[in-house]
Structure formats: C-alpha cells, structure tokens
Protein backbone atom coordinates (compact mmCIF):
# COMPACT_ATOMS: atom_id res chain seq x y z
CA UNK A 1 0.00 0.00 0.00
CA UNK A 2 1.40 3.40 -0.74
CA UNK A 3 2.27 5.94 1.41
CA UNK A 4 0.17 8.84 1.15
CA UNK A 5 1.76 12.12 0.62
CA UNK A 6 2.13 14.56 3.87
CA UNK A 7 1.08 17.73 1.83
CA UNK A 8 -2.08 15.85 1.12
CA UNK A 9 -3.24 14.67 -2.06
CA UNK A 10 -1.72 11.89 -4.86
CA UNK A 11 2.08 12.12 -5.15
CA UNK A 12 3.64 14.20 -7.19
CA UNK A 13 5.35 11.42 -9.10
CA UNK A 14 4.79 7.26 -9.38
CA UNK A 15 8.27 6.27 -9.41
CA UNK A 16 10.92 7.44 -7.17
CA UNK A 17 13.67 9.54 -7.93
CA UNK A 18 17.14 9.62 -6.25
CA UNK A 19 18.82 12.55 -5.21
CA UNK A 20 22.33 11.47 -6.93
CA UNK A 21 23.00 9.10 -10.05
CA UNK A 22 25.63 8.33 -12.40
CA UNK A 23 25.59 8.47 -15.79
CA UNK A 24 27.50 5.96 -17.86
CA UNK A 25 26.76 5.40 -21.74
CA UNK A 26 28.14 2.95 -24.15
CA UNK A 27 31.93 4.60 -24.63
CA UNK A 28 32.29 4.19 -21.22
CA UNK A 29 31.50 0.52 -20.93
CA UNK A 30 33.82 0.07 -24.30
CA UNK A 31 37.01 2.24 -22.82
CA UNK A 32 36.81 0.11 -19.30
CA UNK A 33 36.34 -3.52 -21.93
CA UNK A 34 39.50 -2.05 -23.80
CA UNK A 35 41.08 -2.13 -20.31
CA UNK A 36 40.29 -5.60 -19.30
CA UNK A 37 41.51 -6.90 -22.24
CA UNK A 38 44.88 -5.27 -22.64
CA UNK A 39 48.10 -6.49 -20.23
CA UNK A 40 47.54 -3.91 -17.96
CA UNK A 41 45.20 -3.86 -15.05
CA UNK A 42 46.60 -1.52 -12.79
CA UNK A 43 49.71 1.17 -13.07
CA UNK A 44 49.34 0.81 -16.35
CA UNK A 45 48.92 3.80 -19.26
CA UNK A 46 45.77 4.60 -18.15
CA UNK A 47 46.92 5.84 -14.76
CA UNK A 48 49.55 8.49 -16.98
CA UNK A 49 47.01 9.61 -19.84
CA UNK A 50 44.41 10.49 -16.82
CA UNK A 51 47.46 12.31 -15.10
CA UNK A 52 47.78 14.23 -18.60
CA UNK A 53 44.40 15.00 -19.18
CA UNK A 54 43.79 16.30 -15.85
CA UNK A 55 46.88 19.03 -16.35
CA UNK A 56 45.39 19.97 -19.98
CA UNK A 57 41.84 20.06 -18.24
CA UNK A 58 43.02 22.26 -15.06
CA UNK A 59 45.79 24.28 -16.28
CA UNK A 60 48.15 22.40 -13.58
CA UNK A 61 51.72 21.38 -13.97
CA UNK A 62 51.36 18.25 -11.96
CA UNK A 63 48.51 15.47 -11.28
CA UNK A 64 48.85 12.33 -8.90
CA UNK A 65 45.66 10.22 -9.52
CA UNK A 66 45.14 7.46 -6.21
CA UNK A 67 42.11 5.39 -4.98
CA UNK A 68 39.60 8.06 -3.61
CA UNK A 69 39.51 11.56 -2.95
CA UNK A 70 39.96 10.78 0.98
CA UNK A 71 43.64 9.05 0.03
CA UNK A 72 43.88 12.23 -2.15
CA UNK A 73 43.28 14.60 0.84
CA UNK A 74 45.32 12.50 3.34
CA UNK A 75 48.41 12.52 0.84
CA UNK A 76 48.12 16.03 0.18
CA UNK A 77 47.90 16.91 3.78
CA UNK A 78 50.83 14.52 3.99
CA UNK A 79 53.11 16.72 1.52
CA UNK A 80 52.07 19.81 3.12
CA UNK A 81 54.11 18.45 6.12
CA UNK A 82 50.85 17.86 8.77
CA UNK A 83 51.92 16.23 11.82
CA UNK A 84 51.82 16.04 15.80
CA UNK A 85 51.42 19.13 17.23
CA UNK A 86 49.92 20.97 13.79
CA UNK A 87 46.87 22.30 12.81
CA UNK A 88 44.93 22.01 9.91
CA UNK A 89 41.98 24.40 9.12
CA UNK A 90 38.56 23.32 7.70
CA UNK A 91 34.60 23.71 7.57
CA UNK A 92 32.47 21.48 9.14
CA UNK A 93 30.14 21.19 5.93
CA UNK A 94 31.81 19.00 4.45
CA UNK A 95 32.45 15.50 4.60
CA UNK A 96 34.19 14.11 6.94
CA UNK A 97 37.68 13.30 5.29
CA UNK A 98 38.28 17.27 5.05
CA UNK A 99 39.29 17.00 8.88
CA UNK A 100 39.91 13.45 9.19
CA UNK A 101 43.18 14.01 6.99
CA UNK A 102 44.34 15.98 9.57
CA UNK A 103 43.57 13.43 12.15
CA UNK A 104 45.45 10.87 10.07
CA UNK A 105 48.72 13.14 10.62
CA UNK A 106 48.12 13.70 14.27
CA UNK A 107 47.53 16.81 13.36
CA UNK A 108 44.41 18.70 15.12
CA UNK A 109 41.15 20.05 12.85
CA UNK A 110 40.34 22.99 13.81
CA UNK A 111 36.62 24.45 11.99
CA UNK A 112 36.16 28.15 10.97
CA UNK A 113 32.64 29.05 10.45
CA UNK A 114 31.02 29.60 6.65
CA UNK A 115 29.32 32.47 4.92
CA UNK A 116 25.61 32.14 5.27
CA UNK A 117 25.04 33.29 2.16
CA UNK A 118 27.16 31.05 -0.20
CA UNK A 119 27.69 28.18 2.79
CA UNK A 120 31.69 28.29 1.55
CA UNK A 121 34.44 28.72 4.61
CA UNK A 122 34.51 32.36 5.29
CA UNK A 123 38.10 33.99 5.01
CA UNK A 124 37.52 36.19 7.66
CA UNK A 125 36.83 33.21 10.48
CA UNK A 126 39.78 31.24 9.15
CA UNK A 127 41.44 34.57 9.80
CA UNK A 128 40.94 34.17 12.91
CA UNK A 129 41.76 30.43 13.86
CA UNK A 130 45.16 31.13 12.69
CA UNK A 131 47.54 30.49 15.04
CA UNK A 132 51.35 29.44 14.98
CA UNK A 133 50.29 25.74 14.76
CA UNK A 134 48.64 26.37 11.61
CA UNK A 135 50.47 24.21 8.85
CA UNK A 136 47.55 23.99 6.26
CA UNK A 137 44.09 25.02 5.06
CA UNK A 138 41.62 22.44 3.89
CA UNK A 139 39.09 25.04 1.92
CA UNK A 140 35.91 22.86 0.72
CA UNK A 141 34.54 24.58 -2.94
CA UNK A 142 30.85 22.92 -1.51
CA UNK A 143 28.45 22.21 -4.27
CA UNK A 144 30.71 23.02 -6.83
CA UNK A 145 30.79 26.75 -6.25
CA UNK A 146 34.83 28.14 -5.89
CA UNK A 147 35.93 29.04 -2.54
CA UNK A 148 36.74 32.46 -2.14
CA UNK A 149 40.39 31.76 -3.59
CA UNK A 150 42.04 35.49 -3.96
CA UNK A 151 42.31 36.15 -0.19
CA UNK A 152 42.34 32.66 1.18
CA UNK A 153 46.05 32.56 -0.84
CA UNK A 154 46.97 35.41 0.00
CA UNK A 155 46.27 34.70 3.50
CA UNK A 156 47.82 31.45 3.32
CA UNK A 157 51.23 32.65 1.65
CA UNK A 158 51.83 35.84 4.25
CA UNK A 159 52.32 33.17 6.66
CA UNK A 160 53.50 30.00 4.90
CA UNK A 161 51.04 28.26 5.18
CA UNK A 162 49.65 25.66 2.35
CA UNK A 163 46.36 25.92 0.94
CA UNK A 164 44.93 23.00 -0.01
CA UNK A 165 41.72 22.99 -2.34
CA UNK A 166 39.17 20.56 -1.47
CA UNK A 167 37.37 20.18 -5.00
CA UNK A 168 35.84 17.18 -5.18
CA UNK A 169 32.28 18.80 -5.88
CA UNK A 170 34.32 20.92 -8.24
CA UNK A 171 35.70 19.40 -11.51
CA UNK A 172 34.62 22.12 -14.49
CA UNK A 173 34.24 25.02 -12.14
CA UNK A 174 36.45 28.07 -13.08
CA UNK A 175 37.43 30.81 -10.46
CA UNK A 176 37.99 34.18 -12.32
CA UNK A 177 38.25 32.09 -15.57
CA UNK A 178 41.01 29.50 -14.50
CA UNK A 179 39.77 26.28 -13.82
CA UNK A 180 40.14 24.80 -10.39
CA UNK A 181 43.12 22.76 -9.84
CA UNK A 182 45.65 25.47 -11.23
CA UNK A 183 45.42 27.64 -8.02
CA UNK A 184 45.74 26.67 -5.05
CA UNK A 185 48.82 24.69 -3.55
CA UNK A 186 47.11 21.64 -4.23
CA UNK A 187 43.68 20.80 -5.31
CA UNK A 188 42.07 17.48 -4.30
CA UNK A 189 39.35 15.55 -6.26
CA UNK A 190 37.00 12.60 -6.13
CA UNK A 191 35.44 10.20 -8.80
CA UNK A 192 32.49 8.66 -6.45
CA UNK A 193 29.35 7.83 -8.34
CA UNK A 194 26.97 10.73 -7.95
CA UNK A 195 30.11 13.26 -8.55
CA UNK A 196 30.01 15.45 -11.82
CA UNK A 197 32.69 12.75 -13.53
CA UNK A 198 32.86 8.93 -12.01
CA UNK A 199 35.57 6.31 -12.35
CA UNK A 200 33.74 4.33 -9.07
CA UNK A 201 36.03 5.49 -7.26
CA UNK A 202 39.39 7.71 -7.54
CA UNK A 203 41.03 10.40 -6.40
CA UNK A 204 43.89 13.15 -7.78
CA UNK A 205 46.20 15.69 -6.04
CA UNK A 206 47.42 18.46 -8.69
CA UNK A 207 49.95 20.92 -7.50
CA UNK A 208 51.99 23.69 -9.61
CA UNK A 209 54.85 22.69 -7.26
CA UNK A 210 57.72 20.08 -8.08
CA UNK A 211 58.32 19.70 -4.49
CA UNK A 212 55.05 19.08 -3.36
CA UNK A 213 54.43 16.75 -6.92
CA UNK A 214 57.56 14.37 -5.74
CA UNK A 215 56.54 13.99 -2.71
CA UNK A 216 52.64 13.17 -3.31
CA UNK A 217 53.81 10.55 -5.53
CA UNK A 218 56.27 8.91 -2.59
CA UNK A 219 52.87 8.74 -0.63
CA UNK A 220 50.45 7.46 -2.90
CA UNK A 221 52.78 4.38 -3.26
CA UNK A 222 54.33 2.95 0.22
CA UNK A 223 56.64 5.78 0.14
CA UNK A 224 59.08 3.78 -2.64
CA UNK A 225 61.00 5.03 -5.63
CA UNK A 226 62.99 3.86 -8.21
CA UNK A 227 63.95 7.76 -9.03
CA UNK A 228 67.94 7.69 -9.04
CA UNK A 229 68.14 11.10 -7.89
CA UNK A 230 66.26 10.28 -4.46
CA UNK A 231 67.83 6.85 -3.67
CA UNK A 232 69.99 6.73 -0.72
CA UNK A 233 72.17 4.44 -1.22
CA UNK A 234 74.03 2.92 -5.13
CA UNK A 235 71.32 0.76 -7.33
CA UNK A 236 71.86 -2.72 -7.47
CA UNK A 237 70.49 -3.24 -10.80
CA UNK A 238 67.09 -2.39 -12.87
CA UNK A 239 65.31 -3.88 -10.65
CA UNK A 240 66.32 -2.17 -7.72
CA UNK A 241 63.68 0.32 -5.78
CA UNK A 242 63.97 1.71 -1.81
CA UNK A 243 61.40 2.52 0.27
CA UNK A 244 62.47 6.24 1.77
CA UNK A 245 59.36 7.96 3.48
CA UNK A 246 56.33 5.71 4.95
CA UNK A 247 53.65 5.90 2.05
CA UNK A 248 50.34 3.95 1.68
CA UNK A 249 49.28 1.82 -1.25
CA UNK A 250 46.52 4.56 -2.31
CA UNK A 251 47.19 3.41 -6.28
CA UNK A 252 44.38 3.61 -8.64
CA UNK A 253 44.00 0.76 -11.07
CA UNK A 254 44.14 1.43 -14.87
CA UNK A 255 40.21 0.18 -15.12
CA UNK A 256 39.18 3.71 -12.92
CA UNK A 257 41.12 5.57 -14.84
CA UNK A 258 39.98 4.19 -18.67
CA UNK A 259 36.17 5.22 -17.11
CA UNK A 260 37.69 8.63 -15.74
CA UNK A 261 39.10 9.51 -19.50
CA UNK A 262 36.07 8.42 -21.04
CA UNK A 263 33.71 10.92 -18.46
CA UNK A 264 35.79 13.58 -18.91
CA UNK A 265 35.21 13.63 -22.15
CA UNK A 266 31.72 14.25 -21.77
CA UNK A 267 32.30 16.64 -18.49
CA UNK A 268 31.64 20.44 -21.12
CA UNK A 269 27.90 18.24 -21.75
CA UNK A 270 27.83 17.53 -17.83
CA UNK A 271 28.27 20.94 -16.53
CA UNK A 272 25.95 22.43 -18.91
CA UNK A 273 23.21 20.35 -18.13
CA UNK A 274 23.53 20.69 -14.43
CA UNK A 275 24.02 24.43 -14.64
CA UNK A 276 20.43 24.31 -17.09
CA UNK A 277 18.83 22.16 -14.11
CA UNK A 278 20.80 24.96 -11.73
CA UNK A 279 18.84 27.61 -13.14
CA UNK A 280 15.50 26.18 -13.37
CA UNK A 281 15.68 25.28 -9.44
CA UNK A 282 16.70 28.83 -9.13
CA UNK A 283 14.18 30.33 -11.45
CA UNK A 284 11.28 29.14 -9.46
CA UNK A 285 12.86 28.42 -5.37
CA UNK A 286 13.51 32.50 -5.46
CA UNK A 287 10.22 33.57 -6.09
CA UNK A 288 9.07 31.23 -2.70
CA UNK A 289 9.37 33.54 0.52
CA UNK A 290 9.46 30.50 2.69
CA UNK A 291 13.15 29.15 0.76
CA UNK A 292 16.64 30.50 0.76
CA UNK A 293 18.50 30.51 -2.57
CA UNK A 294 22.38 29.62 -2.61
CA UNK A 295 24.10 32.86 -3.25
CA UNK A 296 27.52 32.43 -5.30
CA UNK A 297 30.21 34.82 -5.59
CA UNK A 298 30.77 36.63 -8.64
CA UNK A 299 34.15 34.72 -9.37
CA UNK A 300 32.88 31.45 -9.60
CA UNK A 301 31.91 29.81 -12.81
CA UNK A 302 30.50 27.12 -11.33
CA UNK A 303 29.65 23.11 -12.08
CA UNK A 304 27.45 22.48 -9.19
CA UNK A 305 27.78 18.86 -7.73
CA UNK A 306 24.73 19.44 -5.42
CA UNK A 307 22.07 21.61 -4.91
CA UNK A 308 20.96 22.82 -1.79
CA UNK A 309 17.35 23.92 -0.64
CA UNK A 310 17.12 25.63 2.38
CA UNK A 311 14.46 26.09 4.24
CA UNK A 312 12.78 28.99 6.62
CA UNK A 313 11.54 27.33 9.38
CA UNK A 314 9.78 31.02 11.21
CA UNK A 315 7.79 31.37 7.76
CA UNK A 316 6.60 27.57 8.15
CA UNK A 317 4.59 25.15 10.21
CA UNK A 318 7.23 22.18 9.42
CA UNK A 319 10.65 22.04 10.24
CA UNK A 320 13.36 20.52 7.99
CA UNK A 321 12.89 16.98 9.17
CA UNK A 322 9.28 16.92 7.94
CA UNK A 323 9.90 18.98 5.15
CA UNK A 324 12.42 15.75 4.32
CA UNK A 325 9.21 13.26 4.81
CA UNK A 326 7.47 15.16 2.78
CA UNK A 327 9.95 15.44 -0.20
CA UNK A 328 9.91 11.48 0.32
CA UNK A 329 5.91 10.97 0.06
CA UNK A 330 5.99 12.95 -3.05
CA UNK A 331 8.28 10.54 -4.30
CA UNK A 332 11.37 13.00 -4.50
CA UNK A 333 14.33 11.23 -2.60
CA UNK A 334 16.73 13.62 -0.90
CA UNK A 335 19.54 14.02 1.21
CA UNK A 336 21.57 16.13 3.59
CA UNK A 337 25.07 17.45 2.88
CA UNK A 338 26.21 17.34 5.71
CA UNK A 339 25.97 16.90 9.46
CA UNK A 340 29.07 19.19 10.82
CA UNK A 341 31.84 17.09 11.24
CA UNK A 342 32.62 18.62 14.95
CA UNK A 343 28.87 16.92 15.57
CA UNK A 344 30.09 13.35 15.19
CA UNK A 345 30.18 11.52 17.98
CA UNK A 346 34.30 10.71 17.26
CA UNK A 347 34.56 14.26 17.48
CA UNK A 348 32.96 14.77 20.44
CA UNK A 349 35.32 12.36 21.92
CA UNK A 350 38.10 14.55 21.23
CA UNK A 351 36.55 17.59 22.59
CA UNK A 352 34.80 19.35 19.92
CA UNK A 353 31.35 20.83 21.52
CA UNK A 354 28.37 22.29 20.15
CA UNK A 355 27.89 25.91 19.08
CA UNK A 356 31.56 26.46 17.74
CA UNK A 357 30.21 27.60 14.17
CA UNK A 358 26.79 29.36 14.44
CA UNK A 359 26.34 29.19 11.14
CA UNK A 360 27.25 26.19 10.30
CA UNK A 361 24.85 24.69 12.68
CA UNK A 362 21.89 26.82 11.59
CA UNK A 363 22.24 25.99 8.13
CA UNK A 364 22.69 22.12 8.76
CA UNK A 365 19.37 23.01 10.48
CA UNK A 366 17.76 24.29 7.73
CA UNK A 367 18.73 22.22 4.14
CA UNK A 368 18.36 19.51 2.01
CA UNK A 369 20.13 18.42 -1.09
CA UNK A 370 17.44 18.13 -4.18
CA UNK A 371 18.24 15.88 -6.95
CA UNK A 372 20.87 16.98 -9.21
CA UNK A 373 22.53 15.19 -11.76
CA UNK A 374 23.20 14.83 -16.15
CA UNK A 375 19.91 12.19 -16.72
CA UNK A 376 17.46 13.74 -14.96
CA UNK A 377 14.53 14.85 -17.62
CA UNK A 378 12.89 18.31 -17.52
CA UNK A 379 9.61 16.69 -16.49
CA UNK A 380 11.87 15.53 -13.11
CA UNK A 381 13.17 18.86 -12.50
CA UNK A 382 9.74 20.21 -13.03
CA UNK A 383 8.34 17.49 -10.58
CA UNK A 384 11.06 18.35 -7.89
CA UNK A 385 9.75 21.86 -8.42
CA UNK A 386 6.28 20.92 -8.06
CA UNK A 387 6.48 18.69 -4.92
CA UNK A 388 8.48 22.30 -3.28
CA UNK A 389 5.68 23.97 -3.79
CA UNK A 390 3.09 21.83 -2.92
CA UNK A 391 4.99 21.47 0.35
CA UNK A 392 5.52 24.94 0.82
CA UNK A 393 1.69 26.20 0.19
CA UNK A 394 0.56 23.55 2.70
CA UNK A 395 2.84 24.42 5.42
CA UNK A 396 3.09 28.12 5.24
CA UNK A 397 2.15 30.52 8.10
C-alpha cells in the first residue's frame, strides 16, 4: 500500500527519484572492456594519460591520480608536512575526510565558520583560527561553487602556510576564468558515483609545485622510488627500488582511470546540463518567501555537484525533518550534505562541543540536497519543483 503524501493529495510522481546518479553510456562501458583486455590492469597507461588530461583540463603542472579523494586529501595533507602538534583548518560542511586528513597526521582540525550566504568557509573566520600551529588550510569549494580563492592565498602565503583545495564537488568550475586545480597549492578531487565525472572510485592531487608533486607521488605508493636522484644508497640493478618515506598503497588501477578519461570527455555536456537544471531550481525556489537561494560569488563559474534547498523554518509550520518526509511521500528522494563534522560523535570524543560555528549549525538546520545530476529529464526537475511547492503552500504561516 502506498504511502500517502504529507502535503495531502496523490504524489507528485509514481516512481521514485534519487537525489544522486551516475551516468554511464556505451563509450564508457567500451574504454573500461579495452582495459580488461589489454596487459595492464593496474599502473598501467591509463593511470599516466588520466594524469595528462587532468593538467590539460586544469591548467596544472602536476597530477597524482590514487584510490579516492579521501587518500587524495590524506596525501596532500601529507606533503604539506601535517603532523603532531599541527593544525589544519577546515569547515564542518563538508564531509568528513576534510578533517579526518588531519587526524590521520596527528595533526588537530580545527573548523572556521562559513558564509551564510554562499555556505563556503569564510576567510575572515579562518582569519581568525590562525595560530602558529597552523600548517595547512583544507578550503571545501561545496556544491561546486569556488571558494573564495584570492584572499584565502593570500592569507595562506603571508604566513607560509599551504592551501589545499578541497574540489571534489568541483571538476569544471572556473574561479575568475582558470579552472580549479591550477590555483591553489594543491587541489584534491573525487570520482564517487553521484560526482560530476565517475571512475567508481578515484582520487587526484594536482599541485603547480615540483616539491610538493615528488613527494605526493612517494605517498600514494608505500613511500618507494625507483627515481635515481632520491635513492639513498648505489642501485643494485634495474630492478632495484627503496622505500624512503612511509607511504600507503593509495594506487588507482588502470580500469578507474579508462572510465575517468572516457567521463571527462563528456564533463563540457555535464556541466551544462547541471548548470540548465541549476537555473531552473533557481528560477522558481527565489520567487518562494518560505526558501533560501544559494548565493555564489561573482568569481565562480560554477559546475554544481549538489544543490541545496534551504528552508525557513519562522515562515513555516514544518521544520526541515518533515519537510524531508514530505519530499519522500511525493516521491522525491533527498539528502543532507552534511551533518558538521565537529557533531560526530568521534569528534565529540576529542573535545569538539556544540555551538563552535553558528552558522554552520543553523544551516545544517535548515537544508536539504534536491536531486541533481546529467539524466534527470525536464519533467523531473519540473516534478522536484512541483512537490516544493506543494509542500511549501501547505505548510506556510
């Protein structure tokens, strides 16, 4: 028996639709074939011409692609030199790895409050967490939308300290025309399913910097070279490889990276169609009192990865929870992105308390991520649109 819908009435739509969803077509399924039939498997070709194309794509000198963007954050806090007695700078909207990679270090997170208009970290609050501990900056571009890049660098650089861009909702999105991955330190991203490009799973590091390059390749891969400029001691023979740092086996395998080449072929077609869907959500959530609209800075060209509805709870008789139940009886399938990490109960542990980013916590309050991705039709868009409303004009004040 179905569930009837909380705004009253039939459901908007029959079938359900999910909030995320990949979208893989027949050159896909034919480069990752190619793959499994050739003699390489893993740290193969692939793994270089997805290095490649990520540099011609970003406008970086230097790309190290690894399993997920959570090995890509914890290697790239790794080359920025993160350990005991450090700190590392984030938001707590994010996903967890953002902070975890500091905890991975034994380094200690420490969360500067966001913008409540564009829900990015705010310069001006990781201003003031600065301290003399602070080794690195973990800035989050969420949804897809560019951090505010300009004065978090120049921030970062008065006092040596290494910005690292956490892009993984970001692949497309240009800041002041340059596409992310060519400006900060490094820039991290993430290949999960229900990102803008998917290999499964994968991650990449790209960096401008030789230094930092060098070294994110030592950690990807147990920390061993066969580079004869960093061995310590003479070769034996061609064979012959040291292990000089401790590194992790974070290596991607050649079939990721065949489905990675193949998506980012089709990544101009992606972002248009999600920045279409962007602007329809837009279109008719700001003409609804009872909503907040995403506000995006002026320098951001952006791919958006999610899309967030936010709610005003004083303008209705249902709070974000129900207004989630709702969404579901209409058939519309959302989600929330995210719970601050400081709010997890491992965090807690450590000593992080409530009320340490107002705004952070007010807006986790208040949102829900609405479906978002290259396949959905116009008549889903227009059904997410309609189930809003419905929910909106039975709940109002």
């Amino acid at each position: 028996m179905e569930r009837p819908a909380i705004a009253g009435g039939t459901p908007v739509r029959d079938t359900k639709l999910f909030y995320g969803h990949q979208y893989i077509d027949e050159a896909d399924i034919q480069a990752v074939t190619e793959v499994l039939k050739s003699d390489y498997l893993t740290c193969g070709p692939k793994v270089t011409a997805l290095e490649k194309k990520l540099c011609e794509l970003t406008g970086a000198k230097y790309a190290v692609v690894c399993s997920n963007g959570t090995a890509a954050l914890h290697i790239a806090a790794l080359a920025a030199g993160l350990g005991e007695g450090d700190e590392l700078i984030t938001t707590p909207i994010t996903f967890a790895a953002s902070a975890n990679c500091a905890l991975y270090c034994g380094a200690k997170p420490v969360f500067a409050d966001i913008n409540p208009a564009t829900y990015n970290i705010d310069p001006k609050s990781v201003q003031e967490k600065i301290t003399d501990k602070t080794k690195a900056v973990v800035a989050v571009d969420f949804t897809g939308q560019a951090v505010e890049l300009d004065p978090l660098l120049a921030m970062c650089h008065e006092k040596g300290i290494i910005l690292i861009e956490d892009g993984a909702h970001s692949i497309g999105t240009k800041y002041n025309g340059k596409p992310v991955g060519s400006i900060a330190d490094m820039t991290t991203f993430s290949f999960h399913p229900v990102k803008t490009v998917t290999g499964g799973e994968g991650g990449a590091v790209l960096t401008n910097s030789e230094e930092l390059y060098e070294k994110l390749l030592l950690y990807r891969s147990h920390g061993i070279t066969r580079e004869s400029k960093l061995l310590e001691r003479e070769s034996d023979g061609p064979w012959y490889y040291e292990q000089i740092d401790l590194g992790y086996n974070y290596r991607i395998t050649d079939i990721q990276c065949a489905l990675i080449l193949s998506q980012i072929d089709k990544l101009e077609q992606f972002a248009a169609r999600r920045k279409e869907i962007v602007r329809k959500y837009n279109e008719a959530f700001s003409q609804i009192p009872e909503l907040f609209v995403q506000q995006e800075i002026p320098e951001s060209d952006t791919t958006r990865h999610l899309y967030i509805l936010r709610i005003r709870p004083e303008l209705l008789t249902i709070d974000r929870k129900g207004f989630f139940e709702a969404m579901g009886a209409e058939n519309i399938c959302c989600n929330v992105h995210y719970i601050p990490v400081y709010r997890h109960p491992h965090y807690e542990k450590l000593g992080y308390k409530e009320g340490l980013c107002p705004n952070a916590e007010k807006l986790y309050h208040e949102m829900m991520s609405l479906p978002l991705y290259y396949s959905l039709t116009d008549q889903d868009v227009d059904d997410v649109i309609m189930a809003v409303r419905k929910i909106v004009d039975y709940y109002k004040k």
